[in-house]
PDB file of N, CA and C in Angstrom:
ATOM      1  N   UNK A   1      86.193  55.714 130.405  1.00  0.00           N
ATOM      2  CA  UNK A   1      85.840  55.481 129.027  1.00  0.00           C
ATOM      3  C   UNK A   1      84.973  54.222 128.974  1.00  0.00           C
ATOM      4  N   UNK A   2      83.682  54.387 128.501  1.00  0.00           N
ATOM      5  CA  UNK A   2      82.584  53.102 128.073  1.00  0.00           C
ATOM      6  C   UNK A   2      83.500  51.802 127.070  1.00  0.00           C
ATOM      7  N   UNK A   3      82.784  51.018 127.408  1.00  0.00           N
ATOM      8  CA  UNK A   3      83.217  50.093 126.616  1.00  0.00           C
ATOM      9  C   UNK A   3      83.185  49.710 125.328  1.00  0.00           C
ATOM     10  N   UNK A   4      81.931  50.634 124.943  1.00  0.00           N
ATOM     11  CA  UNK A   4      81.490  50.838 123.087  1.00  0.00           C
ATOM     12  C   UNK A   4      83.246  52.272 122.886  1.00  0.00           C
ATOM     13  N   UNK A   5      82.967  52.956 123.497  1.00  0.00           N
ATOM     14  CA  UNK A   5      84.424  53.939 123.336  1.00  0.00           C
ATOM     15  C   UNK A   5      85.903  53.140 122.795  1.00  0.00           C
ATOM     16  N   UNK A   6      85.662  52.095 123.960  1.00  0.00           N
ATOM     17  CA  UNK A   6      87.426  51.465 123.515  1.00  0.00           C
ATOM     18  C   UNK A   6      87.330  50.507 122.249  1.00  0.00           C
ATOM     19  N   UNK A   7      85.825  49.965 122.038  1.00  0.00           N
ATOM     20  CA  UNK A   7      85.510  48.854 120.877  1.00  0.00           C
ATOM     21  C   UNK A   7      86.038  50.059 119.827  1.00  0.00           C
ATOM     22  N   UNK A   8      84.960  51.305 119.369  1.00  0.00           N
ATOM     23  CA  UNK A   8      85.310  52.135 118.604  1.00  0.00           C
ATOM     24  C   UNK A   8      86.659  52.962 118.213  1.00  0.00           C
ATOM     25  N   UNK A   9      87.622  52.709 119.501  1.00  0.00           N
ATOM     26  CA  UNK A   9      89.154  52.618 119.064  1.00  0.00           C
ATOM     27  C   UNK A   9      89.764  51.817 118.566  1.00  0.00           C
ATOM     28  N   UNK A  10      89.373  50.526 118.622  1.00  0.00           N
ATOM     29  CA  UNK A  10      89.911  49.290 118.555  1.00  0.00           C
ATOM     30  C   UNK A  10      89.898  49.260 117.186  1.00  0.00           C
ATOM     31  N   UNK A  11      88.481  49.587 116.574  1.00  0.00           N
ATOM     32  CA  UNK A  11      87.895  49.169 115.359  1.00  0.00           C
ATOM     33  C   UNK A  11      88.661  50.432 114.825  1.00  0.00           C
ATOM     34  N   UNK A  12      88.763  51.368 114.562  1.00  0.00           N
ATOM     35  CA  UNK A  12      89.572  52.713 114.036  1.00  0.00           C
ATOM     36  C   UNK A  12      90.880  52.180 113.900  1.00  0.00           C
ATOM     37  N   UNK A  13      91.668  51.848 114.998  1.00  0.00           N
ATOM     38  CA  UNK A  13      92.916  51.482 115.142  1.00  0.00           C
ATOM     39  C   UNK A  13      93.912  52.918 115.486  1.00  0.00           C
ATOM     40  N   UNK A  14      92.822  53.698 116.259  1.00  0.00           N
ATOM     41  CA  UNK A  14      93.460  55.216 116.600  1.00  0.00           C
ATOM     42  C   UNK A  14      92.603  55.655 117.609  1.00  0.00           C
ATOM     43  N   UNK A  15      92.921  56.529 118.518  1.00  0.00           N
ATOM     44  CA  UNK A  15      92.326  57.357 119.682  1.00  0.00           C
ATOM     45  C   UNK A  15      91.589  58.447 118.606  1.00  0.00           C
ATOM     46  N   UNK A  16      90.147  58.722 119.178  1.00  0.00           N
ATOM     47  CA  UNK A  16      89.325  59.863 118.901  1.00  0.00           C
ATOM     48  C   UNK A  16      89.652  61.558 119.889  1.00  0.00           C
ATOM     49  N   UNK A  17      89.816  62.559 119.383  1.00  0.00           N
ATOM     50  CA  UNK A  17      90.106  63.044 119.909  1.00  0.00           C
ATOM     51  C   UNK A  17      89.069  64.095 120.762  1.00  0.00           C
ATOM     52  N   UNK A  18      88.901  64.292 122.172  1.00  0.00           N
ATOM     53  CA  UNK A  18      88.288  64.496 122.883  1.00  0.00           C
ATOM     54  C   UNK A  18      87.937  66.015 122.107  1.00  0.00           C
ATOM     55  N   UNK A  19      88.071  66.744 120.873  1.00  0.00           N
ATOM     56  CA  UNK A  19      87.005  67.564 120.692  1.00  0.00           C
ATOM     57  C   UNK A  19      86.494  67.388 119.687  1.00  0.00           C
ATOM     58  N   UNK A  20      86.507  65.904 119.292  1.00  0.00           N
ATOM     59  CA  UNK A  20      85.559  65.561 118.625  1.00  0.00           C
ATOM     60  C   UNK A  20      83.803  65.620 119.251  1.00  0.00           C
ATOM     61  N   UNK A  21      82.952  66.185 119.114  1.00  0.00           N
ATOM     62  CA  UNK A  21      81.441  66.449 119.360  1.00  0.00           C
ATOM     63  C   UNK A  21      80.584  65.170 119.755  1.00  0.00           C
ATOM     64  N   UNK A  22      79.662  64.452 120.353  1.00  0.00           N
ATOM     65  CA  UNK A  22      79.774  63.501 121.095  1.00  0.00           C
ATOM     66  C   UNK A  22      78.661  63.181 119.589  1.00  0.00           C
ATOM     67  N   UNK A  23      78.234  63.909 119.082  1.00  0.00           N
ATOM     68  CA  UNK A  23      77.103  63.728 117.545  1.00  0.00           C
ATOM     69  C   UNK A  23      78.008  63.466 116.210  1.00  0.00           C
ATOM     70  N   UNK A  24      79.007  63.581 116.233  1.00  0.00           N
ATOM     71  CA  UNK A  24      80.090  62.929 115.344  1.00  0.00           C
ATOM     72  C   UNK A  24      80.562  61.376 115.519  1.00  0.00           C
ATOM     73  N   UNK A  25      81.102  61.464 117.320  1.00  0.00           N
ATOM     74  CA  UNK A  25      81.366  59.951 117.482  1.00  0.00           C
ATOM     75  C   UNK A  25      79.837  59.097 117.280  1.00  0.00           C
ATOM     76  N   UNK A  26      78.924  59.468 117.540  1.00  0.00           N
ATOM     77  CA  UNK A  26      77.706  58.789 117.673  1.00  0.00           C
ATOM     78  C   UNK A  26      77.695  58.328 115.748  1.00  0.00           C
ATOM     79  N   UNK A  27      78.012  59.132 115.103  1.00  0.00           N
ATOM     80  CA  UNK A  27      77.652  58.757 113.654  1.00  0.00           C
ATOM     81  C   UNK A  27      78.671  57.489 113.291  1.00  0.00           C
ATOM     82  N   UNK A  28      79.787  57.530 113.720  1.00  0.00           N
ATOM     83  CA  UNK A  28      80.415  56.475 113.285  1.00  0.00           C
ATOM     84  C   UNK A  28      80.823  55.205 114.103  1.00  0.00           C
ATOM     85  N   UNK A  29      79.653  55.002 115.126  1.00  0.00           N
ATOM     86  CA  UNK A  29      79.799  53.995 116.072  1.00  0.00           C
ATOM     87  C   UNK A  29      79.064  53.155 115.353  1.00  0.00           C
ATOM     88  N   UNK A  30      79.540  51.401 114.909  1.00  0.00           N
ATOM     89  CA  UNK A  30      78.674  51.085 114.473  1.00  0.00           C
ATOM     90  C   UNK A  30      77.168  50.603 115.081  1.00  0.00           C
ATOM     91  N   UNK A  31      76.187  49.914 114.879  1.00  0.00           N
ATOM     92  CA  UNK A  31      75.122  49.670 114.588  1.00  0.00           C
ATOM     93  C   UNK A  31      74.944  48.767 116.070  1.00  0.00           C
ATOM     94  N   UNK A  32      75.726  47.715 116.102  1.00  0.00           N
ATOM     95  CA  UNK A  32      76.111  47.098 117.441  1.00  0.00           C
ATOM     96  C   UNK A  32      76.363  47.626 118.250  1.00  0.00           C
ATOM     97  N   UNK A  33      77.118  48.291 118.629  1.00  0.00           N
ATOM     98  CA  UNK A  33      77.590  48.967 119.452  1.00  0.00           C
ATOM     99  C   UNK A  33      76.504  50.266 119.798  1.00  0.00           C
ATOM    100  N   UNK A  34      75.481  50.819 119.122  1.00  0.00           N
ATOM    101  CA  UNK A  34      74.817  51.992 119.450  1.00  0.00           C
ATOM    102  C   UNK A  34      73.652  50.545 120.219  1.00  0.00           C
ATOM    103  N   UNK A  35      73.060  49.670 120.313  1.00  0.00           N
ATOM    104  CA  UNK A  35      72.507  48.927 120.417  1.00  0.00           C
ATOM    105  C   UNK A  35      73.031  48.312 121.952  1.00  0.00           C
ATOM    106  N   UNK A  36      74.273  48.152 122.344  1.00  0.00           N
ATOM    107  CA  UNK A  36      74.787  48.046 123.517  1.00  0.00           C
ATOM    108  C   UNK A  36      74.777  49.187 124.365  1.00  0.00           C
ATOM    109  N   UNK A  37      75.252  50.471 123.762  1.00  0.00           N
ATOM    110  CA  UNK A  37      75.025  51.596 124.460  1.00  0.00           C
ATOM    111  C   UNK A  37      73.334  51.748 125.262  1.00  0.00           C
ATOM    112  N   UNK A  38      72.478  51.895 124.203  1.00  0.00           N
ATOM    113  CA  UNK A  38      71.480  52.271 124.675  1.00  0.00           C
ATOM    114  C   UNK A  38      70.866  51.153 125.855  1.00  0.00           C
ATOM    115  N   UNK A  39      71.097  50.061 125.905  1.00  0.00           N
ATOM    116  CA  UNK A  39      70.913  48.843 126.722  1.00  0.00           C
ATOM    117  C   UNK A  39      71.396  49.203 128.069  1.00  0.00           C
ATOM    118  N   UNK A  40      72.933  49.667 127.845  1.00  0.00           N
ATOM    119  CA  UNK A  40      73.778  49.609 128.974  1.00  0.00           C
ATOM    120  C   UNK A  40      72.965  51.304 129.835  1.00  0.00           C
ATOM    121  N   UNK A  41      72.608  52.107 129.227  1.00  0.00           N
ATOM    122  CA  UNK A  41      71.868  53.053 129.646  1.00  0.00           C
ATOM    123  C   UNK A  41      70.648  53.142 130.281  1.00  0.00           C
ATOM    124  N   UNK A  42      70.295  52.163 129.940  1.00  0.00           N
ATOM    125  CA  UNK A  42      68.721  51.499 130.783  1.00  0.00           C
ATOM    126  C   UNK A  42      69.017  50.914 131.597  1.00  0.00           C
ATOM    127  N   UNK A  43      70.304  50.430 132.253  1.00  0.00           N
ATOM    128  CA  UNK A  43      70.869  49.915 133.570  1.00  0.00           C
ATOM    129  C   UNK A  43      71.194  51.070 134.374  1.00  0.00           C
ATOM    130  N   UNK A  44      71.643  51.773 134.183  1.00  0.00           N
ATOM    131  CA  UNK A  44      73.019  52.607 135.223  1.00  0.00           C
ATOM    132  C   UNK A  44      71.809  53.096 136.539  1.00  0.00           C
ATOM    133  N   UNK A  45      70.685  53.294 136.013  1.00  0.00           N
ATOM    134  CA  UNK A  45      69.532  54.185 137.317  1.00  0.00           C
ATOM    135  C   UNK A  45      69.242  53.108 138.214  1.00  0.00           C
ATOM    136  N   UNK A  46      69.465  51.708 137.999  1.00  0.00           N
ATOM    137  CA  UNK A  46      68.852  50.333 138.893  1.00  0.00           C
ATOM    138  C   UNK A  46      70.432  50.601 140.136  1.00  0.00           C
ATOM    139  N   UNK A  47      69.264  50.649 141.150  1.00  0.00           N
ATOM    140  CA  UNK A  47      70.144  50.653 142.376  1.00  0.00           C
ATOM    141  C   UNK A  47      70.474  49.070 143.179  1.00  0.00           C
ATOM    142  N   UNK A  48      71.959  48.683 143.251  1.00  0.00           N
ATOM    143  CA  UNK A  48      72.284  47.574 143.366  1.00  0.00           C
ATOM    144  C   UNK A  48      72.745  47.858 145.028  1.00  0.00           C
ATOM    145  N   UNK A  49      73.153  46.879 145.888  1.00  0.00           N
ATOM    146  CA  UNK A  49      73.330  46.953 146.784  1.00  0.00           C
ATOM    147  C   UNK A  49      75.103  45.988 147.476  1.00  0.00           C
ATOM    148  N   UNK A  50      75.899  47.225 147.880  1.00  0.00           N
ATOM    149  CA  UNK A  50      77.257  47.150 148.276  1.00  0.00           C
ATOM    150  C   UNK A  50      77.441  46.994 149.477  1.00  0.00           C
ATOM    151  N   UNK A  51      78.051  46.002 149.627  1.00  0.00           N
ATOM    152  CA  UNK A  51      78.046  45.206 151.167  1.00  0.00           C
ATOM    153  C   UNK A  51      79.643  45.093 151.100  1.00  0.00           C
ATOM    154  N   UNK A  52      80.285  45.451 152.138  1.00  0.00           N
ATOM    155  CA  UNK A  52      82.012  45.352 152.716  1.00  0.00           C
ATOM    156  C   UNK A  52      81.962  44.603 153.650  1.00  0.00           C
ATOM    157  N   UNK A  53      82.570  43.112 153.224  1.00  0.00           N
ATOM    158  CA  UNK A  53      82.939  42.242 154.261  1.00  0.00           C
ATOM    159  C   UNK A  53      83.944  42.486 155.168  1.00  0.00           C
ATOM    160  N   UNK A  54      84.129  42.235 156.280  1.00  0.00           N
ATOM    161  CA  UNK A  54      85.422  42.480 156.910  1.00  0.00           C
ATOM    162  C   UNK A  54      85.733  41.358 157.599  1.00  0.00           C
ATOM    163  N   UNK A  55      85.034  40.442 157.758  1.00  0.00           N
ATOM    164  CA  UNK A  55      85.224  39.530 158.158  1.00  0.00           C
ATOM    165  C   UNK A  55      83.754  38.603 158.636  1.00  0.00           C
ATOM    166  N   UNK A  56      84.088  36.993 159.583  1.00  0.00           N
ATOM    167  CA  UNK A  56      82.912  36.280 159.684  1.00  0.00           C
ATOM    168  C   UNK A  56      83.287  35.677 161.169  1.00  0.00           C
ATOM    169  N   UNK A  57      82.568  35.189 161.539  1.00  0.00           N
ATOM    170  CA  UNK A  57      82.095  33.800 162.665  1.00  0.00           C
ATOM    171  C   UNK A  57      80.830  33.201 162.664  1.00  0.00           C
ATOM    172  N   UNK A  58      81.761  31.981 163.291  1.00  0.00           N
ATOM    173  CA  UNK A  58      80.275  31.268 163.251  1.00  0.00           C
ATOM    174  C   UNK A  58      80.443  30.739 165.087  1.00  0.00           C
ATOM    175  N   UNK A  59      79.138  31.310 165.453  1.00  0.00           N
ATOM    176  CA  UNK A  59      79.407  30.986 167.258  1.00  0.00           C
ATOM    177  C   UNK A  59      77.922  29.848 167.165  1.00  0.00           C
ATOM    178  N   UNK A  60      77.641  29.250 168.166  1.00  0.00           N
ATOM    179  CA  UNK A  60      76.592  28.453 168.545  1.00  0.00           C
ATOM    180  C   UNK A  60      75.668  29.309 169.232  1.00  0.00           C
ATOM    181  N   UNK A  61      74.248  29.339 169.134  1.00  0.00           N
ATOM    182  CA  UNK A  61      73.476  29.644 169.732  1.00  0.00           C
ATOM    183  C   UNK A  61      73.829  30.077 171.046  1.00  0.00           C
ATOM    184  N   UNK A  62      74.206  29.180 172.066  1.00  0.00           N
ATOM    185  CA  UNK A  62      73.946  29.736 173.344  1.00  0.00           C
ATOM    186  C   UNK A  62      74.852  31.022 173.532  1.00  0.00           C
ATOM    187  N   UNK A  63      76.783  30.926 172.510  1.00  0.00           N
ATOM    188  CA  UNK A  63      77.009  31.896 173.055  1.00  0.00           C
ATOM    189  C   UNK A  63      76.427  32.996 172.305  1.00  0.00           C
ATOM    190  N   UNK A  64      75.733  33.257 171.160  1.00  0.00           N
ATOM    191  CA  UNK A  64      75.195  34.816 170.476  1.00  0.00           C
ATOM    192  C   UNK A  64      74.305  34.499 171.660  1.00  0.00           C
ATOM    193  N   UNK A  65      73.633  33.695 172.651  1.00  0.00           N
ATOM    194  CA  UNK A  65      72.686  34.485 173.463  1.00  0.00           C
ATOM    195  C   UNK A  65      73.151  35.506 174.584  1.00  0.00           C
ATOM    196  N   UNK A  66      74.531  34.632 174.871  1.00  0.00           N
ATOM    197  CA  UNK A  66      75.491  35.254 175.843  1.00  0.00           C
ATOM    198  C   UNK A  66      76.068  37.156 175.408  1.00  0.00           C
ATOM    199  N   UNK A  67      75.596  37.487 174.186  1.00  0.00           N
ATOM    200  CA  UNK A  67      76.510  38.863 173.877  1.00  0.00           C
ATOM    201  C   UNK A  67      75.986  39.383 174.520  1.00  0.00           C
ATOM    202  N   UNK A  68      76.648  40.971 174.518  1.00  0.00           N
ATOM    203  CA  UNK A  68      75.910  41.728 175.883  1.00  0.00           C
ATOM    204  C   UNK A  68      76.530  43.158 174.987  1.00  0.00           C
ATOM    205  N   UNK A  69      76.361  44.608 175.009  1.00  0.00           N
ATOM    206  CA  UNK A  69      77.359  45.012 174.581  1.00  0.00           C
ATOM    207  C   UNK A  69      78.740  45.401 175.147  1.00  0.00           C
ATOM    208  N   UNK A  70      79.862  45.868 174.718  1.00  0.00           N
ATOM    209  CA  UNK A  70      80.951  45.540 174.991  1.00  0.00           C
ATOM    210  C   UNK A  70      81.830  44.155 174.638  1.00  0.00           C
ATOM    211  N   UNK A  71      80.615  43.061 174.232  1.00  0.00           N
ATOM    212  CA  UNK A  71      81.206  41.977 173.946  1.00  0.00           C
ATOM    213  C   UNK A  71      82.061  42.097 172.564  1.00  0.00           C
ATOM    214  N   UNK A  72      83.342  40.887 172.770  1.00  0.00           N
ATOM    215  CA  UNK A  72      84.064  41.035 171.236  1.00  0.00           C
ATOM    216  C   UNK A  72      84.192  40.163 170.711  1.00  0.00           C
ATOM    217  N   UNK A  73      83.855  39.803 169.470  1.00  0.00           N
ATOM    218  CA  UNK A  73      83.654  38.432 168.621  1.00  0.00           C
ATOM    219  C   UNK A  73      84.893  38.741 167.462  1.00  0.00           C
ATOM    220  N   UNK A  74      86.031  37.381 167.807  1.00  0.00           N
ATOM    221  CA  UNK A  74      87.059  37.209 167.100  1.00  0.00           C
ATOM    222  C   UNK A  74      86.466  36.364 165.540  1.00  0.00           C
ATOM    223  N   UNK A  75      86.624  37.959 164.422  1.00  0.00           N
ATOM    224  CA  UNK A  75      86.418  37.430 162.968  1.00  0.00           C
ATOM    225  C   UNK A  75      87.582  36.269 162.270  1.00  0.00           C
ATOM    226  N   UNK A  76      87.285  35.677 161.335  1.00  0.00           N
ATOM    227  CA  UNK A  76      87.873  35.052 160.989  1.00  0.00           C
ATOM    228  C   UNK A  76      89.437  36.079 160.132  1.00  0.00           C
ATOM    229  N   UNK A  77      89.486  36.803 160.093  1.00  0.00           N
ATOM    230  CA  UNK A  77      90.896  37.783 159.399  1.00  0.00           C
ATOM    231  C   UNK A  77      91.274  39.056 160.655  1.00  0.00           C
ATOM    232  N   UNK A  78      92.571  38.965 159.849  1.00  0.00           N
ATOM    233  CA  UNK A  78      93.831  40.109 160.309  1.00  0.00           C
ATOM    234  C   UNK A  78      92.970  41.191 160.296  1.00  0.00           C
ATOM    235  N   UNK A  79      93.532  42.392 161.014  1.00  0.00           N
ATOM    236  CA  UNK A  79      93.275  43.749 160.780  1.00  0.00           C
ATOM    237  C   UNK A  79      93.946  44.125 159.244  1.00  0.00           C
ATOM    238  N   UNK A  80      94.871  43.778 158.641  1.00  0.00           N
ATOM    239  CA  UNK A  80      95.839  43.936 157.695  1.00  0.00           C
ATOM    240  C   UNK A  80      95.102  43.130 156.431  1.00  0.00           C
ATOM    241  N   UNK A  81      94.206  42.359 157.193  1.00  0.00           N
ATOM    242  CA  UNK A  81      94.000  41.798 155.339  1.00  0.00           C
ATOM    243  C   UNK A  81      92.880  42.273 154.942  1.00  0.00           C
ATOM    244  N   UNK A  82      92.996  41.902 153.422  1.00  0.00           N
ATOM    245  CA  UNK A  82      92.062  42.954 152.181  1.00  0.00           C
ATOM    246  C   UNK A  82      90.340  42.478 152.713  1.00  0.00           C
ATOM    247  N   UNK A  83      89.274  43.379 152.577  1.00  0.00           N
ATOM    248  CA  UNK A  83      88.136  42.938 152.619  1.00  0.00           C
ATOM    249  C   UNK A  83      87.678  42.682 151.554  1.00  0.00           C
ATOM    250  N   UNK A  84      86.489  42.240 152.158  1.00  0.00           N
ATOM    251  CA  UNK A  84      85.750  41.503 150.499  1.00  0.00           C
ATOM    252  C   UNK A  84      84.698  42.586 149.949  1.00  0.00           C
ATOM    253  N   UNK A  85      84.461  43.457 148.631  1.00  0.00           N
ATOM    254  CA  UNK A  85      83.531  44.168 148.707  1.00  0.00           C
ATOM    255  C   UNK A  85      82.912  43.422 147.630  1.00  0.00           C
ATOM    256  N   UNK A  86      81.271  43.243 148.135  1.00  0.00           N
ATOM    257  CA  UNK A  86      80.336  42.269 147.584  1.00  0.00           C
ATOM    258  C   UNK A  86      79.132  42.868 146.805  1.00  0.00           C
ATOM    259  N   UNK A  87      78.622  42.843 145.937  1.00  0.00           N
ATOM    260  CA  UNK A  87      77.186  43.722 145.278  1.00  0.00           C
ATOM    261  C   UNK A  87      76.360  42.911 144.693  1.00  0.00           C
ATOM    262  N   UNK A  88      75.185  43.168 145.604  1.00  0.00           N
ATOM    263  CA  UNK A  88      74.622  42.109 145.857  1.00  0.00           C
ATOM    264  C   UNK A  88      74.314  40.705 145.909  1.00  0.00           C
ATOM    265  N   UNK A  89      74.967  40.711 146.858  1.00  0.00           N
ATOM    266  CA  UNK A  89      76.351  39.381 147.587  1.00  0.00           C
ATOM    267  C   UNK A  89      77.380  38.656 147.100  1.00  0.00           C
ATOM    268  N   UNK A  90      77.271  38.893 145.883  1.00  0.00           N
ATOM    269  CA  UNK A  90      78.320  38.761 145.171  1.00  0.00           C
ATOM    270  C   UNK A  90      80.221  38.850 145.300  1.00  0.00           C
ATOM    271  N   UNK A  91      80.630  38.426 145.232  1.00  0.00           N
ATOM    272  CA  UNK A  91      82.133  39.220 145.223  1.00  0.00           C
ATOM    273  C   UNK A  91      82.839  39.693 144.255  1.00  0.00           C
ATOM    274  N   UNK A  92      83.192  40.621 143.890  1.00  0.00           N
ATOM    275  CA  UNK A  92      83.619  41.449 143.010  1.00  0.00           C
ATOM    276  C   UNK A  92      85.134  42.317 142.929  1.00  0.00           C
ATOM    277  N   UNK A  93      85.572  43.090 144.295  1.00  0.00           N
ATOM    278  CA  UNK A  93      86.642  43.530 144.567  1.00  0.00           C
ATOM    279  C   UNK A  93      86.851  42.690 145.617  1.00  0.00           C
ATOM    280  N   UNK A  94      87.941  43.578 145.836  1.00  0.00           N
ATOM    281  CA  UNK A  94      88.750  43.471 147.526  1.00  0.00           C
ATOM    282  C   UNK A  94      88.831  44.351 147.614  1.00  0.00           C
ATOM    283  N   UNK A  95      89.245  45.338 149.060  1.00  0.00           N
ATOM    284  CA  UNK A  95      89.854  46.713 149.035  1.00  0.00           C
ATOM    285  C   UNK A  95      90.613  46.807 150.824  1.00  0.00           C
ATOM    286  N   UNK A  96      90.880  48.091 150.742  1.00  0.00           N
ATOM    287  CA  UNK A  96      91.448  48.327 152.218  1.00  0.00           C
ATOM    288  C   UNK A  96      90.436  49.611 153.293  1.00  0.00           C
ATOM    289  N   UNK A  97      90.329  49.217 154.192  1.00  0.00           N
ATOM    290  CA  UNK A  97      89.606  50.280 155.131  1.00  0.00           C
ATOM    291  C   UNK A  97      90.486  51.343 155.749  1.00  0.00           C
ATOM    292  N   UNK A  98      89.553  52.703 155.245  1.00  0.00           N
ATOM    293  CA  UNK A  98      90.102  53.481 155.758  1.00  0.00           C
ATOM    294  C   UNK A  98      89.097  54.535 156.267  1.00  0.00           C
ATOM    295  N   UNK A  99      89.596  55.194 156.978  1.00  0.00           N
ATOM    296  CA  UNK A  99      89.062  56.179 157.768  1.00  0.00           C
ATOM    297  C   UNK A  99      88.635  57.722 156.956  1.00  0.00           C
ATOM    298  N   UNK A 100      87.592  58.379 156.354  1.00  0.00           N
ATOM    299  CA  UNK A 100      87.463  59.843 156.101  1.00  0.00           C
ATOM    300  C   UNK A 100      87.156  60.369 157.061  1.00  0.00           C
ATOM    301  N   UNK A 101      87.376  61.605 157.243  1.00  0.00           N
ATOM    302  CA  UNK A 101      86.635  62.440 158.521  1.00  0.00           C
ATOM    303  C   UNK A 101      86.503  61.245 159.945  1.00  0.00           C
ATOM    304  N   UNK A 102      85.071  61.513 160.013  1.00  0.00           N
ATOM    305  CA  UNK A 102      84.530  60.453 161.224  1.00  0.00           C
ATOM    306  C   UNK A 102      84.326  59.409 160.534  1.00  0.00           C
ATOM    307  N   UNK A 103      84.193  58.826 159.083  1.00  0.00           N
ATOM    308  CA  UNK A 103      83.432  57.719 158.812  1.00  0.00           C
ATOM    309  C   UNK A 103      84.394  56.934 157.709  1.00  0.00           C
ATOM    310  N   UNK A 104      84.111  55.586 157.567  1.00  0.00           N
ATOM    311  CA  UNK A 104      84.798  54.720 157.278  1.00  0.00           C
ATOM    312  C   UNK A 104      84.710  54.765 155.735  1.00  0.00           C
ATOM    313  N   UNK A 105      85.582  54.178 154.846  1.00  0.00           N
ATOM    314  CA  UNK A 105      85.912  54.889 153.347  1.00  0.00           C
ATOM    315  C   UNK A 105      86.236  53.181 153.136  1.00  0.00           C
ATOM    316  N   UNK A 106      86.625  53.059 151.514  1.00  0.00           N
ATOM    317  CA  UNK A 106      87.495  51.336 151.175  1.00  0.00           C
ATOM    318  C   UNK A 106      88.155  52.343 149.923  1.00  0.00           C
ATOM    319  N   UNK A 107      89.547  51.690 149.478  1.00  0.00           N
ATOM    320  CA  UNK A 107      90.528  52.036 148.930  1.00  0.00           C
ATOM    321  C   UNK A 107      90.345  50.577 148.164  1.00  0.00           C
ATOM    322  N   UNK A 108      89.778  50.680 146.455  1.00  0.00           N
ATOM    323  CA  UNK A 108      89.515  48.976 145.912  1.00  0.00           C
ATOM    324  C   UNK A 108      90.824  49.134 145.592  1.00  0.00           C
ATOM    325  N   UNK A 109      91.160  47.459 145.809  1.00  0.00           N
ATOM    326  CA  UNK A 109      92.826  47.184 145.584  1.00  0.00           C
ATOM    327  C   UNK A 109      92.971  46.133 144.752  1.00  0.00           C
ATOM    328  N   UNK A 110      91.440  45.761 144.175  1.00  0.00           N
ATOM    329  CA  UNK A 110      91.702  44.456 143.035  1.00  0.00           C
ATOM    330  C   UNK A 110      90.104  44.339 142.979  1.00  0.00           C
ATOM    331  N   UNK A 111      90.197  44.328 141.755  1.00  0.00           N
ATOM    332  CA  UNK A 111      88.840  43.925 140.917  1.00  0.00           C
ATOM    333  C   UNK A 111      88.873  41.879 140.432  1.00  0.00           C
ATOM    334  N   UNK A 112      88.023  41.855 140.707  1.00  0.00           N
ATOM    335  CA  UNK A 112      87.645  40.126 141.297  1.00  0.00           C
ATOM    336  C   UNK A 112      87.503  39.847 139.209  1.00  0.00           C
ATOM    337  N   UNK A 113      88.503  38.956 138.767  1.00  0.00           N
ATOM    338  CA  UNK A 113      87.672  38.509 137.259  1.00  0.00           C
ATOM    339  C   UNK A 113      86.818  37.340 137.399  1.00  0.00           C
ATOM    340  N   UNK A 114      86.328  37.152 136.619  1.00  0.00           N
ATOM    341  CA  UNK A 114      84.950  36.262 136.127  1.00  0.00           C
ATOM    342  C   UNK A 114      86.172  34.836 136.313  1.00  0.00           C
ATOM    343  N   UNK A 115      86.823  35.019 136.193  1.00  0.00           N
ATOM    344  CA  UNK A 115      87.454  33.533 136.044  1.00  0.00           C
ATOM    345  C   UNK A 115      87.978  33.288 137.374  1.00  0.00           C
ATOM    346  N   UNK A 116      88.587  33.809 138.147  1.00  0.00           N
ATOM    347  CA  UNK A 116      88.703  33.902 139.338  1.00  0.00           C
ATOM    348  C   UNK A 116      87.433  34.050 140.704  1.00  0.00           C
ATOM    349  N   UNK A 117      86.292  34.215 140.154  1.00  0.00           N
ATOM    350  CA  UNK A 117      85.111  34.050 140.413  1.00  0.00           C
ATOM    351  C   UNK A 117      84.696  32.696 140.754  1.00  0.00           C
ATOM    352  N   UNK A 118      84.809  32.097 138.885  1.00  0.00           N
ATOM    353  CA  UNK A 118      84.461  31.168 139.157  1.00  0.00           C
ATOM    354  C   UNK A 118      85.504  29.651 140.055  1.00  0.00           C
ATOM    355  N   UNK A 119      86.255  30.038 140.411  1.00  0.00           N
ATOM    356  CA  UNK A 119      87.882  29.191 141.390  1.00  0.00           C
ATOM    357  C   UNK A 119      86.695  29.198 141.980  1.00  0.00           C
ATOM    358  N   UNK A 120      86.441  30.529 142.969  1.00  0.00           N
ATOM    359  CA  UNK A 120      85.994  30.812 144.544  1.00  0.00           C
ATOM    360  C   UNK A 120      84.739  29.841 143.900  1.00  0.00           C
ATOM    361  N   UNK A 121      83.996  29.745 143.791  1.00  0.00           N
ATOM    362  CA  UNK A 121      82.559  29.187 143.656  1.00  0.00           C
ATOM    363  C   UNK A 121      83.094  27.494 143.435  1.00  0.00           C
ATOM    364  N   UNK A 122      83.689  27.257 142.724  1.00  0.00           N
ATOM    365  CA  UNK A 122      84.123  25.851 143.207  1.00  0.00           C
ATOM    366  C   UNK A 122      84.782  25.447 144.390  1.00  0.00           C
ATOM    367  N   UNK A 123      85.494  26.306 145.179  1.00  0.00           N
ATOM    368  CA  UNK A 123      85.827  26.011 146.494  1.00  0.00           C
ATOM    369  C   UNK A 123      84.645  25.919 147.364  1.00  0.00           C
TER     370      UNK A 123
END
């Protein structure tokens, strides 16, 4: 459910009922809110970019000259702890790795708030 949807419950002080016609709810959304919609609709096609941390190091030059493959570089986290999922670089969730088929999946296990955002950025 959009966020003009739950304003327009809020403001009713009742759930709309899903056979209501989407040209009915549109008539009684107010004026603001059709004004956010159409805004928020001119976003959704911009392609952002999702990066899953799993972890970091920081080695010195000589040994990244030393890798070879087979080499193994100890990240800073557990196998067990949450990753960071970032959009465009940002941090936003956490989640857990998991396996589909052959290829790797994330299970989000917490959505990052703006206020808790801003903690991490002062650390």
């Amino acid at each position: 459910m959009s966020a003009w949807e739950e304003a327009l419950k809020q403001q009713q002080g009742e759930s709309s009922s899903e056979a209501e016609s989407e040209e009915e709810v549109s008539e009684e959304i107010p004026e603001e809110l059709k004004e956010e919609q159409e805004r928020f609709e001119l976003l959704k096609d911009i392609p952002l970019e999702i990066t899953v941390e799993i972890g970091s190091a920081s080695l010195p030059l000589e040994e990244i000259l030393r890798l070879h493959p087979n080499s193994i570089v100890e990240l800073d986290r557990y196998v067990n702890e949450p990753v960071d999922i970032k959009i465009n670089g940002r941090l936003v969730a956490k989640g857990k790795l998991y396996t589909v088929k052959e290829n790797f999946g994330i299970k989000i296990t917490q959505i990052i708030t703006p206020e808790e955002r801003l903690k991490l950025l002062e650390e």
